[in-house]
N, C-alpha and C. Protein backbone atom coordinates (compact mmCIF):
# COMPACT_ATOMS: atom_id res chain seq x y z
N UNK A 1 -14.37 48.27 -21.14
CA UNK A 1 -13.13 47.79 -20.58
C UNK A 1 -12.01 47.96 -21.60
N UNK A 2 -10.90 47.97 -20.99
CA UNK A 2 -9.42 48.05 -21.92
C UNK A 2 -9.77 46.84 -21.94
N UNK A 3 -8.38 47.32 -23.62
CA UNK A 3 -8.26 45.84 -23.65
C UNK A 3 -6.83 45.14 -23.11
N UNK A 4 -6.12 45.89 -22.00
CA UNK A 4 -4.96 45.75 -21.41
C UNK A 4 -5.48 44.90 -20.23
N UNK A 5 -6.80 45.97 -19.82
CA UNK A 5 -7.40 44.82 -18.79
C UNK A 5 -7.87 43.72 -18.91
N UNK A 6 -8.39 43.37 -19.86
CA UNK A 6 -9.04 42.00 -20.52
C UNK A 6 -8.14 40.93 -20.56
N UNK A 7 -6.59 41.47 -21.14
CA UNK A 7 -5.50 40.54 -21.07
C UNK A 7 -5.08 39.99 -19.75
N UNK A 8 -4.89 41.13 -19.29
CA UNK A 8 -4.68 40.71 -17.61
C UNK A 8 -5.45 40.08 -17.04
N UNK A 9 -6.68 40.03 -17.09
CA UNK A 9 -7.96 39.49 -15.88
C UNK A 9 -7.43 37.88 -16.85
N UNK A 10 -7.59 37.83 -17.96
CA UNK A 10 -7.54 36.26 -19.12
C UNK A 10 -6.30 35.77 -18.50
N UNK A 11 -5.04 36.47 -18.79
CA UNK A 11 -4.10 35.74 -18.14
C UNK A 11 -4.05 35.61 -16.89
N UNK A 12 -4.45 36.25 -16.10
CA UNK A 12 -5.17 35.42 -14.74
C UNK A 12 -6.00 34.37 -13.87
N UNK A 13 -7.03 34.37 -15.22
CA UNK A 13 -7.60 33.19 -15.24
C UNK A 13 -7.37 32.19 -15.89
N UNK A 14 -6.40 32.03 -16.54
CA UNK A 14 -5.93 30.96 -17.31
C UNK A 14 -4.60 30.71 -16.46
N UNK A 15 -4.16 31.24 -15.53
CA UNK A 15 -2.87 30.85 -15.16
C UNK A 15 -3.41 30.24 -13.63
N UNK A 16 -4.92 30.88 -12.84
CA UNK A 16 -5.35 30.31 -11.70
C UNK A 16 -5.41 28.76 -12.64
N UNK A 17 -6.77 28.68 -13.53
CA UNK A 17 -6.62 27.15 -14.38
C UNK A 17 -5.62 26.36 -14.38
N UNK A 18 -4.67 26.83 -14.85
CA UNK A 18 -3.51 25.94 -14.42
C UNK A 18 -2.98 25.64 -13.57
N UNK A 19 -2.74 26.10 -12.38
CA UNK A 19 -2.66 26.23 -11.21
C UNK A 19 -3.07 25.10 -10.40
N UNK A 20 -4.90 24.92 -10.81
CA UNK A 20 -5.76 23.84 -10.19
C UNK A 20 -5.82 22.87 -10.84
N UNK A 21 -5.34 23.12 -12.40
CA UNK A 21 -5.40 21.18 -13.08
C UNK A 21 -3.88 20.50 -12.78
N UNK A 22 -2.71 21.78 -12.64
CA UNK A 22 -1.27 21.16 -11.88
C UNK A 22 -1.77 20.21 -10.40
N UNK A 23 -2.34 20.54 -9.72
CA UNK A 23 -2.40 20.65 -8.24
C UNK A 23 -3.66 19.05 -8.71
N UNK A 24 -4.36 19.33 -8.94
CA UNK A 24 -5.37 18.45 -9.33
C UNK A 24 -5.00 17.06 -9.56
N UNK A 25 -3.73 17.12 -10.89
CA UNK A 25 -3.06 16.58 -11.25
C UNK A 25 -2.09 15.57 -10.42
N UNK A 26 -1.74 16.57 -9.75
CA UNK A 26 -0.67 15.60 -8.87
C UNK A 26 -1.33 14.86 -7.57
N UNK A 27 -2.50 15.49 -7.17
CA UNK A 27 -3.55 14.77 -6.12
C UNK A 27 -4.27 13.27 -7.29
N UNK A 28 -4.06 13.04 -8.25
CA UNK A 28 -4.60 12.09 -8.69
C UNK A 28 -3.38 11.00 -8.56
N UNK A 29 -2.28 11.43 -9.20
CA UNK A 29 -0.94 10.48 -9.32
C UNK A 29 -1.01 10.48 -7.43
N UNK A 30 -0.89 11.07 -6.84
CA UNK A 30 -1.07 10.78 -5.34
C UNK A 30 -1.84 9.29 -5.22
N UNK A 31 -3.33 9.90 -5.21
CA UNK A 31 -3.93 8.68 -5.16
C UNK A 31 -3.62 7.13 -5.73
N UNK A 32 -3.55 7.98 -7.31
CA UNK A 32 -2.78 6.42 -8.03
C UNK A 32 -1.55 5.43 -7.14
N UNK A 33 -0.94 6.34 -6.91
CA UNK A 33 0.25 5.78 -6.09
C UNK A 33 0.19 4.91 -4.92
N UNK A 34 -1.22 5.81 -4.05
CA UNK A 34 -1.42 5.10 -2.74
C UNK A 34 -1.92 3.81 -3.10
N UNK A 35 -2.92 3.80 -3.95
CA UNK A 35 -3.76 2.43 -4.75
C UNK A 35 -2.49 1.48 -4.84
N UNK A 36 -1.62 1.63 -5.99
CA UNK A 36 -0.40 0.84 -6.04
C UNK A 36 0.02 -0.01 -5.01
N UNK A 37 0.51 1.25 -3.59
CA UNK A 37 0.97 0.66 -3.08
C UNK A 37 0.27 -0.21 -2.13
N UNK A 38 -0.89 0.05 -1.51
CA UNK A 38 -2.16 -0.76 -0.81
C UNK A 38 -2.21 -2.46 -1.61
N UNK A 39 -2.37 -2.42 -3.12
CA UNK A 39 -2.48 -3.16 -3.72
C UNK A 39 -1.25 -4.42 -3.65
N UNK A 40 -0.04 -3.79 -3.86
CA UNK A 40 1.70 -4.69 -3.15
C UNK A 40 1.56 -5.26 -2.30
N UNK A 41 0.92 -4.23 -1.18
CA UNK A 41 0.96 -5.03 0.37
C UNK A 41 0.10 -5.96 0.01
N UNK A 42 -1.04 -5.40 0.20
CA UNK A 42 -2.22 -6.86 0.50
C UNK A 42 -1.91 -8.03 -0.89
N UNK A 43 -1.32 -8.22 -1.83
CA UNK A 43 -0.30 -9.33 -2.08
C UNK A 43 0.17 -9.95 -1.30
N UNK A 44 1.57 -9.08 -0.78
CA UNK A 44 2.51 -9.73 -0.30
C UNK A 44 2.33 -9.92 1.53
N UNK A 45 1.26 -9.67 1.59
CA UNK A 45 0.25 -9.92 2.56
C UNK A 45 -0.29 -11.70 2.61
N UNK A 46 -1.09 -11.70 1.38
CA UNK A 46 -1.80 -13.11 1.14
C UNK A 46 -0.37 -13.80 1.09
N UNK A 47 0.08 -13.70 0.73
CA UNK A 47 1.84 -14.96 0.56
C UNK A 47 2.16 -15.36 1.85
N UNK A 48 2.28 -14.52 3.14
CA UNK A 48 2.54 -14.85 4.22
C UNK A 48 1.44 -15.03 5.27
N UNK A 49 1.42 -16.02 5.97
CA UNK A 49 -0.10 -15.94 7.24
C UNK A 49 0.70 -14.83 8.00
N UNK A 50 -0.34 -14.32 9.06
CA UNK A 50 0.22 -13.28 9.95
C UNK A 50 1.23 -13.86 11.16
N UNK A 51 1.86 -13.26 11.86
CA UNK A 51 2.90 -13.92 12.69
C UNK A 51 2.47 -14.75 13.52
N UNK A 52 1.50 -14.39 14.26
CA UNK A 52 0.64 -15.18 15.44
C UNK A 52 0.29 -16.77 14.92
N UNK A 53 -0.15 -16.78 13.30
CA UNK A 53 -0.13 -17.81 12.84
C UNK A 53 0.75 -18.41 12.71
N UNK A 54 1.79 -18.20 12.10
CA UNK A 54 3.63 -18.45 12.00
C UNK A 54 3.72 -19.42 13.14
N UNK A 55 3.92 -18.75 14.32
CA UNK A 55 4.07 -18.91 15.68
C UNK A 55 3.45 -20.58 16.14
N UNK A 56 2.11 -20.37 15.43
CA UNK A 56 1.03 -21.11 15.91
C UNK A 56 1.62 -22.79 15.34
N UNK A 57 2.00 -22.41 14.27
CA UNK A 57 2.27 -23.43 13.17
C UNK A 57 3.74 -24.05 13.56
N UNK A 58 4.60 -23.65 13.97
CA UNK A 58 5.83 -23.68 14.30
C UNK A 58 5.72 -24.87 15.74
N UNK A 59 5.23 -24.16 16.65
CA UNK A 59 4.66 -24.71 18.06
C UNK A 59 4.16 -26.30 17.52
N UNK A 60 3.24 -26.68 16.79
CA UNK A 60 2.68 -27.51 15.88
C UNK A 60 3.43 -28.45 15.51
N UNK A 61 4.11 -27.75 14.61
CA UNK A 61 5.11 -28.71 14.04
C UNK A 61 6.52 -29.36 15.09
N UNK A 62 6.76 -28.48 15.90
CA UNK A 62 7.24 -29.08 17.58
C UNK A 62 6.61 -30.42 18.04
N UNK A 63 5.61 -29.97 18.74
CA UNK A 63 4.65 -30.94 19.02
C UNK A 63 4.71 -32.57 18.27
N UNK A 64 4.72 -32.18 16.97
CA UNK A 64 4.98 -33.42 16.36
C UNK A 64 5.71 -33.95 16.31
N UNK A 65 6.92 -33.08 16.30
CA UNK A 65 8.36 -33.38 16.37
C UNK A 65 8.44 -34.60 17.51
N UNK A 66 7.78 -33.95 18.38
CA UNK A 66 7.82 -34.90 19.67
C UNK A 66 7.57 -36.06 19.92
N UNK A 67 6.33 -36.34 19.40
CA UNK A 67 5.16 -37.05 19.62
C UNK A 67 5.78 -38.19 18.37
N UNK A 68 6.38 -37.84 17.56
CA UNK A 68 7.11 -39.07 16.59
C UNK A 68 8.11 -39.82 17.26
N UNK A 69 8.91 -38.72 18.57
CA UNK A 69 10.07 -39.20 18.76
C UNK A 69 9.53 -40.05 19.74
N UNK A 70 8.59 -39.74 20.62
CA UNK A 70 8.16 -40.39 21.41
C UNK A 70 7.43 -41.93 20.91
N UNK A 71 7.04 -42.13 20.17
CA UNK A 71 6.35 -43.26 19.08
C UNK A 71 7.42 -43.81 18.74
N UNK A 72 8.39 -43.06 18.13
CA UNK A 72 9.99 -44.29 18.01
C UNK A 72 10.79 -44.96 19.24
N UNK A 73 10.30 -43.99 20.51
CA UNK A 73 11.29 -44.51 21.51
C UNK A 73 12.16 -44.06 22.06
N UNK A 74 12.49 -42.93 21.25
CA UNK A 74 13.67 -42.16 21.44
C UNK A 74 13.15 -40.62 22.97
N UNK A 75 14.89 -40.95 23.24
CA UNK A 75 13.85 -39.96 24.68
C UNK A 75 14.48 -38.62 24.42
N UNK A 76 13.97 -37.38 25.05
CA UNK A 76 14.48 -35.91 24.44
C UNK A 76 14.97 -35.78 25.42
């Protein structure tokens, strides 16, 4: 073999290499990222009950609202 060809086929394969640890590379920070952000939510997830609960709790606290006023006397 030349050695013109040797250079060429090397810098070919060293530039595909790079190619796939660039690409590689950025599919990891990808992932990292998605992790991150999965991780935020389900935080700021646990801080709040889901709405249905909200809802549930709200209705609840009505109810009582009532049921005091009604125990004092007072009419709605």
């Amino acid at each position: 073999m030349e050695p013109l060809t040797i250079s060429i086929l090397a810098g070919g394969i060293f530039a595909g290499l790079s190619a796939a640890s660039v690409a590689a590379l950025k599919g990891w920070q990808g992932w990292l990222e998605l992790r991150r952000f999965e991780l935020t939510h389900a935080a700021g997830d646990r801080m709040l009950p889901p709405a249905g609960n909200r809802i549930e709790v709200a209705d609840l606290r009505e109810r009582v609202r009532k049921l005091e006023a009604i125990a004092a006397g007072i009419d709605l």
